[in-house]
Protein backbone atom coordinates (compact mmCIF):
# COMPACT_ATOMS: atom_id res chain seq x y z
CA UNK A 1 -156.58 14.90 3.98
CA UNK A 2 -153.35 16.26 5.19
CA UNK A 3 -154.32 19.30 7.94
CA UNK A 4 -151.97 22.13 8.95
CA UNK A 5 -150.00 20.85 11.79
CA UNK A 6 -150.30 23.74 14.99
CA UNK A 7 -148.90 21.57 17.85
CA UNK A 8 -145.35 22.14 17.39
CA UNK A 9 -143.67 24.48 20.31
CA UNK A 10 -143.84 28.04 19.87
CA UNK A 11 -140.34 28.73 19.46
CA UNK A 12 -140.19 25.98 16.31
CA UNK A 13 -143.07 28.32 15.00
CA UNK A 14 -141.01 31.30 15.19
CA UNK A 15 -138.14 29.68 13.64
CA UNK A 16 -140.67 28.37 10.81
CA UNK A 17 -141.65 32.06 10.10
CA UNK A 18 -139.90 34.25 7.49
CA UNK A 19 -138.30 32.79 4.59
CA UNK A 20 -134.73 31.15 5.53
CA UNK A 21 -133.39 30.66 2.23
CA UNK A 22 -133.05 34.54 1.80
CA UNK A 23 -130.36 34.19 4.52
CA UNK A 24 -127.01 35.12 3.15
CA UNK A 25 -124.87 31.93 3.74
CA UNK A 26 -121.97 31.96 6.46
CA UNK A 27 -118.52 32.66 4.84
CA UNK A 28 -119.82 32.27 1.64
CA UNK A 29 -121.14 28.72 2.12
CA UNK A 30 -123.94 27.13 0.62
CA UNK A 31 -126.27 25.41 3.20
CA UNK A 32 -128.57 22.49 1.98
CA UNK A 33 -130.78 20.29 2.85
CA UNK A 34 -132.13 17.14 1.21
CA UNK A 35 -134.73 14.80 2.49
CA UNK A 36 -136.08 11.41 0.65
CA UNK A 37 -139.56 10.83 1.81
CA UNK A 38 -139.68 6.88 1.38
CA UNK A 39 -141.74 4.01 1.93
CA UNK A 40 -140.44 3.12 5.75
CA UNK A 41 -138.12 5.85 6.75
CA UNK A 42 -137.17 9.30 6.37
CA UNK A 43 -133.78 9.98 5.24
CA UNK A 44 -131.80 13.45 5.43
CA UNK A 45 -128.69 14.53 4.28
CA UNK A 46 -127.26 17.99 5.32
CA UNK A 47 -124.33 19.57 2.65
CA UNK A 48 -122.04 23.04 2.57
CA UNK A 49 -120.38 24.10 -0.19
CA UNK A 50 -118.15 26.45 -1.29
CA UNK A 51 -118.51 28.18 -4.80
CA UNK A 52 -115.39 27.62 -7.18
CA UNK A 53 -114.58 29.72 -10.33
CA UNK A 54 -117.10 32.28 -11.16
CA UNK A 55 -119.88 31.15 -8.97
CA UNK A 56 -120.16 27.44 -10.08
CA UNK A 57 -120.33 24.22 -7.53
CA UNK A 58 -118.22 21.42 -8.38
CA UNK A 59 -118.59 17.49 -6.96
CA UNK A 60 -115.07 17.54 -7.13
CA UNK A 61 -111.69 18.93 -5.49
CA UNK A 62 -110.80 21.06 -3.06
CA UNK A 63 -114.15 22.83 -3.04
CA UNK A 64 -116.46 19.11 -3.32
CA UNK A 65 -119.46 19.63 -1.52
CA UNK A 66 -119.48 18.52 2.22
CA UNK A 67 -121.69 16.12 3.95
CA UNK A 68 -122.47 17.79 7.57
CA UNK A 69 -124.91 15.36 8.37
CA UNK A 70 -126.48 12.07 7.08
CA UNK A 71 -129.67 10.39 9.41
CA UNK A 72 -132.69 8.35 8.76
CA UNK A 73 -135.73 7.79 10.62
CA UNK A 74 -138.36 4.84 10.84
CA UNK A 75 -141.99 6.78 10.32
CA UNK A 76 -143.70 2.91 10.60
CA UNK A 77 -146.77 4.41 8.69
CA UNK A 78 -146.73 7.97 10.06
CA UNK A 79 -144.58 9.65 7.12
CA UNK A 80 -145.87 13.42 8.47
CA UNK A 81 -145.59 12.86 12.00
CA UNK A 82 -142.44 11.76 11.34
CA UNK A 83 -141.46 14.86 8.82
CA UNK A 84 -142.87 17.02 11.15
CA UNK A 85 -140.63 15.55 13.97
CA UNK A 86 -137.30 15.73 12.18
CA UNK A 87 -138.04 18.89 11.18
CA UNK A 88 -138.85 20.52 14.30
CA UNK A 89 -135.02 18.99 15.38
CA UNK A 90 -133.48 20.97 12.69
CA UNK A 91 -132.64 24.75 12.88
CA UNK A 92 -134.48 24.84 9.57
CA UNK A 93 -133.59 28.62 9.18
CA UNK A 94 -129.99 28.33 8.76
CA UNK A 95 -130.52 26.38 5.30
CA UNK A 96 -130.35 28.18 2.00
CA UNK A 97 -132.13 25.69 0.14
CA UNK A 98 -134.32 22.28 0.54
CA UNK A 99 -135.55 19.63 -1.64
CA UNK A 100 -137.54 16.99 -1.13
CA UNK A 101 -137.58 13.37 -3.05
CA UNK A 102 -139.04 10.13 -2.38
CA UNK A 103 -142.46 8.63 -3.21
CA UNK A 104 -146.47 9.05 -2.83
CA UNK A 105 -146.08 11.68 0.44
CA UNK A 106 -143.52 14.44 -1.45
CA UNK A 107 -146.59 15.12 -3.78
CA UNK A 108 -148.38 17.03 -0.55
CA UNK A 109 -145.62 18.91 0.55
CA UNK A 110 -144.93 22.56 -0.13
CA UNK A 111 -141.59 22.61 -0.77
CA UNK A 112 -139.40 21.84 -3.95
CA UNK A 113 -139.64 17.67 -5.15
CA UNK A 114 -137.34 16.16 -7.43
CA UNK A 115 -138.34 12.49 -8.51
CA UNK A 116 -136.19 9.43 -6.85
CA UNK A 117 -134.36 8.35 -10.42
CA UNK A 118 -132.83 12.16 -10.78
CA UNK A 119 -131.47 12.21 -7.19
CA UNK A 120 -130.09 8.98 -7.88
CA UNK A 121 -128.28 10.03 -10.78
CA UNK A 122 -126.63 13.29 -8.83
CA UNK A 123 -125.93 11.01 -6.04
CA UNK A 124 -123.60 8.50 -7.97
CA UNK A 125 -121.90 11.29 -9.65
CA UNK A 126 -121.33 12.22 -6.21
CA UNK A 127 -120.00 8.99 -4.80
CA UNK A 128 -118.74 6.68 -7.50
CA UNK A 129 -115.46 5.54 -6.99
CA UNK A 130 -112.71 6.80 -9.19
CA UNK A 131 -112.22 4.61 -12.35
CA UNK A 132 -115.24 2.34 -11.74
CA UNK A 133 -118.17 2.27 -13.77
CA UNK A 134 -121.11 0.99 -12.20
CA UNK A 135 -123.64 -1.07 -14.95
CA UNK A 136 -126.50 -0.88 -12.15
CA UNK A 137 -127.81 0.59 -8.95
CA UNK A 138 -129.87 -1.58 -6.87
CA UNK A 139 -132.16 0.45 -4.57
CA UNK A 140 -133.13 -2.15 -1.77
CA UNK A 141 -135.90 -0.36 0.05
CA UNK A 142 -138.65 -1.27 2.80
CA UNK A 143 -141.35 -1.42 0.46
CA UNK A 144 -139.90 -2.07 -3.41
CA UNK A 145 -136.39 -3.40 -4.94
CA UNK A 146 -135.72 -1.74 -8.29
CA UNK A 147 -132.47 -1.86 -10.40
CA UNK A 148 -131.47 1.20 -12.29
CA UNK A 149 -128.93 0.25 -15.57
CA UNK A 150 -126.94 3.08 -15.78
CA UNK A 151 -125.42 3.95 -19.42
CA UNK A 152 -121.01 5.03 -19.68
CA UNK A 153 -122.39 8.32 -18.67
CA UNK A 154 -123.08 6.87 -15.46
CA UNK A 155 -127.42 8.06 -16.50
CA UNK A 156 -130.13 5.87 -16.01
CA UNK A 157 -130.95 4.23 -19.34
CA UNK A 158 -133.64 1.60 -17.52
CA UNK A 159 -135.25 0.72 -14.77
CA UNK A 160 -136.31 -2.56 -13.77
CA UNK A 161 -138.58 -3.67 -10.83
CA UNK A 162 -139.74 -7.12 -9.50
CA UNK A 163 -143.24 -7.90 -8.45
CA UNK A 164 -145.69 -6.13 -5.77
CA UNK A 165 -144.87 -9.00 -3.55
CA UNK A 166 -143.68 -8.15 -0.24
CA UNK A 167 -141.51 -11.22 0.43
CA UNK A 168 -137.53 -10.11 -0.19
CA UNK A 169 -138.30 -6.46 0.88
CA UNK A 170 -136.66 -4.80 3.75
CA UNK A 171 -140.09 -4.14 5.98
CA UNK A 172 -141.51 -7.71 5.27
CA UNK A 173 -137.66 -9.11 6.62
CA UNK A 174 -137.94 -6.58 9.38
CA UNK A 175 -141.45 -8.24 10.15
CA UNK A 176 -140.06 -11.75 10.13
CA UNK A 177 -137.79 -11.14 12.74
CA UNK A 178 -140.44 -9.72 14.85
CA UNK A 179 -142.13 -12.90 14.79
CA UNK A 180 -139.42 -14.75 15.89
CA UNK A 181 -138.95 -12.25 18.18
CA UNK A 182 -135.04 -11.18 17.35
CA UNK A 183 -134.08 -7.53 17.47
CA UNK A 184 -132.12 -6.02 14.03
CA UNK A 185 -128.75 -5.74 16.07
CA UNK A 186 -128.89 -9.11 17.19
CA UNK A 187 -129.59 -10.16 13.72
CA UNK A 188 -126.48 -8.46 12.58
CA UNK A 189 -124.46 -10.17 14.87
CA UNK A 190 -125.03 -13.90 13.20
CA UNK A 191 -122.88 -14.48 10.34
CA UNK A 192 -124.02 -16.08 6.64
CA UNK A 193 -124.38 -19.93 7.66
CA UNK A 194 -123.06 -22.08 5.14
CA UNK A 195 -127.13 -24.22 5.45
CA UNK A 196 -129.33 -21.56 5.27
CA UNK A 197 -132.47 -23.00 6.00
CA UNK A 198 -134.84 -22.54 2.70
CA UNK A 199 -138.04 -20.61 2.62
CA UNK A 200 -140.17 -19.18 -0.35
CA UNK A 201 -139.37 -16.29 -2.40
CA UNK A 202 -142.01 -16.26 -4.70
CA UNK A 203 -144.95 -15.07 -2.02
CA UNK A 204 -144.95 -13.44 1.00
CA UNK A 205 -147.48 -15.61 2.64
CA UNK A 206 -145.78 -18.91 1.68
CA UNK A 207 -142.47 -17.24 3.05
CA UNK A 208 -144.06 -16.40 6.41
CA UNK A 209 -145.70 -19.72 6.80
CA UNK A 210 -142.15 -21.38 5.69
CA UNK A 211 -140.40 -19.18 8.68
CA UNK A 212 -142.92 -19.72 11.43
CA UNK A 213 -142.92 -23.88 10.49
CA UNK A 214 -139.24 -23.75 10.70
CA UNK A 215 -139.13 -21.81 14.08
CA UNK A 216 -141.74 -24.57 15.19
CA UNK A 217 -139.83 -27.74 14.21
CA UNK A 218 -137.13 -26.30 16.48
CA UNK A 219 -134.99 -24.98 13.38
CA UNK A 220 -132.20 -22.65 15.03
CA UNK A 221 -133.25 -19.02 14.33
CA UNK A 222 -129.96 -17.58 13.22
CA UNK A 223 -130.44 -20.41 10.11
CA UNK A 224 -134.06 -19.20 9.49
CA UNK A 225 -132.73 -15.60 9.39
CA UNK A 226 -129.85 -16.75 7.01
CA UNK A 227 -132.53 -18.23 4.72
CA UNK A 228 -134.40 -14.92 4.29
CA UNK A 229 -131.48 -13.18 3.60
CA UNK A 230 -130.87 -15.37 1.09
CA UNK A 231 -133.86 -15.26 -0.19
CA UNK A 232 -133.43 -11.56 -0.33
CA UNK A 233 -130.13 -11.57 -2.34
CA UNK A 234 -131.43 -14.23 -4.63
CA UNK A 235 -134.28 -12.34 -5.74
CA UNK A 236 -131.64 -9.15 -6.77
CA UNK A 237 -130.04 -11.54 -8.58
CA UNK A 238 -133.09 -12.03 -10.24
CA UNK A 239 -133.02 -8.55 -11.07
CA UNK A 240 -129.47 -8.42 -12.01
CA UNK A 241 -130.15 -11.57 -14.67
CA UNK A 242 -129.18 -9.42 -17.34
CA UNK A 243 -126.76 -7.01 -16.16
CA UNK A 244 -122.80 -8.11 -15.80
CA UNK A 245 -122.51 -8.69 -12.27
CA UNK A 246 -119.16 -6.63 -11.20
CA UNK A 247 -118.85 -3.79 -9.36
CA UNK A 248 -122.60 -3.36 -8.81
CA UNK A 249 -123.76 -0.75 -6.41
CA UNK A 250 -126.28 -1.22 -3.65
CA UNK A 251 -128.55 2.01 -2.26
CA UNK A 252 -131.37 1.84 0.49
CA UNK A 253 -131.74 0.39 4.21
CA UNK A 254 -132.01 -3.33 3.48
CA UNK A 255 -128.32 -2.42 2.61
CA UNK A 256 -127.53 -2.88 6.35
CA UNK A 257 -128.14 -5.90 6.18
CA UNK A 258 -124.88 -7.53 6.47
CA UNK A 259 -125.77 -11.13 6.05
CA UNK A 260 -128.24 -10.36 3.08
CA UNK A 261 -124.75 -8.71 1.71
CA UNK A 262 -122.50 -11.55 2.82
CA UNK A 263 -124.65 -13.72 -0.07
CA UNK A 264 -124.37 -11.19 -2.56
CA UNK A 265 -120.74 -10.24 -2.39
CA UNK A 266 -120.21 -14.29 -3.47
CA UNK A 267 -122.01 -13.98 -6.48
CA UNK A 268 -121.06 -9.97 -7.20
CA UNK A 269 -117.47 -9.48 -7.39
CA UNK A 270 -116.70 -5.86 -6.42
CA UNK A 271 -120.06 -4.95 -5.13
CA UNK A 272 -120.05 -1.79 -3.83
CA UNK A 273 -122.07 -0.45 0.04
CA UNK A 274 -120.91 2.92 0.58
CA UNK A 275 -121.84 4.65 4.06
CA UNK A 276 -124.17 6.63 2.34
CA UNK A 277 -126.53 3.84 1.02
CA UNK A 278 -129.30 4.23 3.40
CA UNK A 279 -129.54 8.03 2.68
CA UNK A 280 -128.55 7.83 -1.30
CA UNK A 281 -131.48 9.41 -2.55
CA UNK A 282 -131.47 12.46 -0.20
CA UNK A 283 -128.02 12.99 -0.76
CA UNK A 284 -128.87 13.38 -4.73
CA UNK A 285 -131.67 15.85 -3.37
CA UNK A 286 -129.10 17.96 -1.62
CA UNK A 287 -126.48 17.96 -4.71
CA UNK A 288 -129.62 18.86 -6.93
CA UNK A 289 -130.38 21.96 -4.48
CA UNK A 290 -126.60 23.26 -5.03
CA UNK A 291 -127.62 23.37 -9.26
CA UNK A 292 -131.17 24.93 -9.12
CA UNK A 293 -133.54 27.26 -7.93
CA UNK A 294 -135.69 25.88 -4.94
CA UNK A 295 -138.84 26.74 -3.67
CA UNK A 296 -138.15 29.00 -0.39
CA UNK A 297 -139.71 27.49 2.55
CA UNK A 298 -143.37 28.75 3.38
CA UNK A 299 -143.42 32.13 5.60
CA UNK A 300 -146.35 30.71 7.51
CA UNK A 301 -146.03 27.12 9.00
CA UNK A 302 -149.53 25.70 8.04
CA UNK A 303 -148.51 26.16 4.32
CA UNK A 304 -146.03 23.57 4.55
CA UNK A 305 -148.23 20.61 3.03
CA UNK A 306 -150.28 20.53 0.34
CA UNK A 307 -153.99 19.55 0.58
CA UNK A 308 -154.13 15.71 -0.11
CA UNK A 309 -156.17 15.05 -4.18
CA UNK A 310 -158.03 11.46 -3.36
CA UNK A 311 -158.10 9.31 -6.30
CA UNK A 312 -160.68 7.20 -5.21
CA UNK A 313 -164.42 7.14 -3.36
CA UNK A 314 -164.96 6.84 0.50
CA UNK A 315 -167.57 5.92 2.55
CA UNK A 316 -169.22 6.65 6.18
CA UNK A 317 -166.89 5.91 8.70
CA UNK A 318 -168.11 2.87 11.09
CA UNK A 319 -169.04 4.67 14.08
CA UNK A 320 -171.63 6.39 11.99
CA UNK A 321 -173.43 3.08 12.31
CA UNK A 322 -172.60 2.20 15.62
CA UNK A 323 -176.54 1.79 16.17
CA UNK A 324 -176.68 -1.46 13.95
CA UNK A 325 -174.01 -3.78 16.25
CA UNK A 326 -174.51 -5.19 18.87
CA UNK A 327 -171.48 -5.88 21.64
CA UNK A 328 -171.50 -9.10 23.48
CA UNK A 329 -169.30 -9.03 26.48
CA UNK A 330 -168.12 -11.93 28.88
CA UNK A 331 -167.57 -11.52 32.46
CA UNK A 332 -165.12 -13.97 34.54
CA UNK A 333 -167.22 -15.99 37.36
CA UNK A 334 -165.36 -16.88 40.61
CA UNK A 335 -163.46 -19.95 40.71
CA UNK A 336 -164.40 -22.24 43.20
CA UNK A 337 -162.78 -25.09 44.95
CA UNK A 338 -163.66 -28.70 43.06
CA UNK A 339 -164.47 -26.72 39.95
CA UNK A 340 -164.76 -28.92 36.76
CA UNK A 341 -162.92 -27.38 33.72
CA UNK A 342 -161.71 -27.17 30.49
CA UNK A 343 -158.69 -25.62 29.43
CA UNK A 344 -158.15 -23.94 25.98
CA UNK A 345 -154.83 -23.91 23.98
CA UNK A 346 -154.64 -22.01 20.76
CA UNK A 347 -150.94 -21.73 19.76
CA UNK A 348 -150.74 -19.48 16.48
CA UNK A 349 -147.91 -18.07 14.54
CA UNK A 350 -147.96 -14.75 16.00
CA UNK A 351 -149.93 -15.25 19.02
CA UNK A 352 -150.39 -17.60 21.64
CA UNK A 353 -154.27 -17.43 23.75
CA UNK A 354 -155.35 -19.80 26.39
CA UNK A 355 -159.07 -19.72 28.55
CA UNK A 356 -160.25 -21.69 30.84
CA UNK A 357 -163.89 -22.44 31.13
CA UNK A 358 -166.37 -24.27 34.05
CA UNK A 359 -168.02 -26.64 32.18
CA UNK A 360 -171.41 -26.32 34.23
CA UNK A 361 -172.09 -23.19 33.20
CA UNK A 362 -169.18 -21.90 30.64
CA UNK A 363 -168.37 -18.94 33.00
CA UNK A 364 -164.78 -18.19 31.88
CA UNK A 365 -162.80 -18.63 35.09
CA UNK A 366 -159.00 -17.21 33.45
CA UNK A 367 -157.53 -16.18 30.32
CA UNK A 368 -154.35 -15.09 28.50
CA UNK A 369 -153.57 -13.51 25.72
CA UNK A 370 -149.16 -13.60 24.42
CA UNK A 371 -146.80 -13.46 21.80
CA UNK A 372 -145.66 -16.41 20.36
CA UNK A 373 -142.46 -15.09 19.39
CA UNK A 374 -140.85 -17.60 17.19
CA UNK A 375 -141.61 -20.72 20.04
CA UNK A 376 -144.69 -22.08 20.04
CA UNK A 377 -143.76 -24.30 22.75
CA UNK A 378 -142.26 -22.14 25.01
CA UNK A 379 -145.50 -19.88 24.75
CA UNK A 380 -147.78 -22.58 25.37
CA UNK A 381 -145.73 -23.32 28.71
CA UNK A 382 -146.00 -19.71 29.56
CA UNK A 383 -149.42 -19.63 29.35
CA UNK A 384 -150.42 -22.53 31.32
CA UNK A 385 -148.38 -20.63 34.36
CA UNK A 386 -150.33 -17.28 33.62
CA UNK A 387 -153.48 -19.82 33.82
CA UNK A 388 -151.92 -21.51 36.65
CA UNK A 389 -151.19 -18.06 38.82
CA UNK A 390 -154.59 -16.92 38.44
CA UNK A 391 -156.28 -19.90 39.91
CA UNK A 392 -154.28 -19.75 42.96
CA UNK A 393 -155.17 -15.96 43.49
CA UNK A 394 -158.58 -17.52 44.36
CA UNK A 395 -158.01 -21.42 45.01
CA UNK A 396 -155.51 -23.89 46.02
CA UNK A 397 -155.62 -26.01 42.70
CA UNK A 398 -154.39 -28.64 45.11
């Protein structure tokens, strides 16, 4: 269950306290705030507008609603920490109104929620280039890819979604190229081979044993990496099988991913990535704040989530029976000179562990525990000199 979060600083507190969106907005703009609470990141997008005839905000004009600000933030599994971190950054006061979208973690907070498919309509009225009609969004997140068909009235008239498999989704790529041990940026920097090497699209676990046998056999990273992003355009395509494929438009973080988008643009003509892809739905949450009424934001900072509604049963947590296991422990003996051993190699797709044992006795003499980080035999060499230095802290293996 979500608690009331007290650890913020006490002058956040005070600027949580009171109720900001009675404050009368600056020159007579409108301040708002929208936030999409998703499946990997947080994404915010901060708008002022101006009101045109008789009080009413337009999306277009003179008077179109600014974006001040557009950011999004990786939670990796900590959605309220992460809330709670952006929002202490903000000067949360000076906002007339705030709206939240996203998935599962909008239900528990205390603020106004819009779902994701209506701030995705406000959003491409927002942005959609003038005299293209878009047939679909594709909203290419960490955690699902959906398409929404859009009717001539640019509204969503379907939805369609693949699987619950991870593979082709922008966490499982970003855990791929952990493995191999390759940052995003350099990632970025390697352009769409012409050989991508192939790997599995149909399961996550046959993709991840594809990529870590390729990285094994010696294959080049850059062409593993090319063969996940295709794999990730291919199964959009998928998506797209029954929607005309021209001037598509692509929403969410995986659209960052430049080589992923170097293998769609050949089979998309005119798809569209607009700078405010990764932030599309909390851009629709902030043009949705400038229409309606909003919840004002709670007076008293503990208010600001909701008490969490489990939908299923839970049990004792383990340490409750602590009693019932028992620990076994092994210390390291002292290695001594003429010592007859064994040495231990277990290289593994993420990790990489090597012991060595006296075999008189089995007292375990050294041990290391690494990464394997996309070479298996590079971490197999690194461990026998992690072996090798701690033997001659104690012995000349000579």
């Amino acid at each position: 269950m979500f608690q009331p979060d007290r650890s913020l600083s006490k002058k956040t507190a005070e600027a949580f306290s009171g109720k900001p969106t009675a404050i009368s907005p600056k020159a007579g703009k409108l301040r708002v705030l929208g936030l999409c609470l998703g499946a990997s990141t947080i994404s915010l997008v901060h708008l002022e507008a101006l009101p045109g005839k008789a009080g009413e905000l337009q999306n277009t004009g003179p008077i179109r609603p600014q974006i001040v600000k557009q950011s999004f933030h990786v939670h990796e599994g900590n959605p309220k920490g992460t809330f709670l971190s952006v929002i202490q950054r903000l000067d949360i006061r000076s906002f007339d109104k705030i709206v939240v979208t996203g998935r599962r973690f909008r239900k528990f907070i205390n603020l106004t929620t819009i779902a994701e498919p209506e701030a995705v309509e406000y959003a491409y009225r927002y942005v959609k280039p003038a005299g293209v009609s878009c047939p679909a969004i594709v909203s290419a997140g960490g955690e699902t890819t959906m398409v929404y068909i859009l009717d001539q009235q640019g509204q969503i008239s379907n939805v369609v979604t693949g699987n619950k498999c991870a593979a082709g989704t922008g966490e499982f790529f970003l855990q791929q190229l952990r493995r191999m041990n390759v940052s995003l940026e350099t990632a970025a920097q390697w352009a769409a081979t012409e050989s991508p090497h192939p790997v599995s699209g149909r399961c996550s676990v046959f993709c991840k044993s594809d990529c870590t046998h390729a990285t094994n056999k010696g294959i080049p990273k850059p062409k593993v990496t090319a063969g996940l992003c295709k794999m990730m355009a291919n199964k959009i395509l998928e998506l797209l099988k029954k929607v005309d494929l021209h001037n598509i438009m692509i929403t969410g973080g995986t659209a960052q991913n430049q080589m992923m988008i170097a293998y769609l643009r050949q089979e998309i003509p005119g798809l569209i990535v607009l700078p405010e892809a990764p932030c599309f739905e909390a851009l629709g949450a902030a043009l949705w704040a400038l229409e309606n009424e909003t919840r004002p934001f709670p007076a008293d900072f503990s208010e600001l989530f909701l008490s969490e509604i489990k939908s299923f049963d839970t049990l004792d947590p383990l340490n409750v029976y602590v009693d019932q296991v028992t620990f076994k422990t092994m210390g390291k003996g002292d290695i001594q000179a003429g010592d007859d051993c064994v040495l231990g190699l277990d290289v593994g797709s993420t990790t990489t562990k090597a012991v060595l044992l006296r075999k008189k006795d089995n007292a375990l003499l050294a041990s290391v525990y690494l990464r394997t980080d996309g070479d298996p035999v590079g971490a197999a060499r690194k461990c026998y000199r992690h072996i090798l230095d701690q033997v001659r802290q104690q012995v000349d293996p000579n």
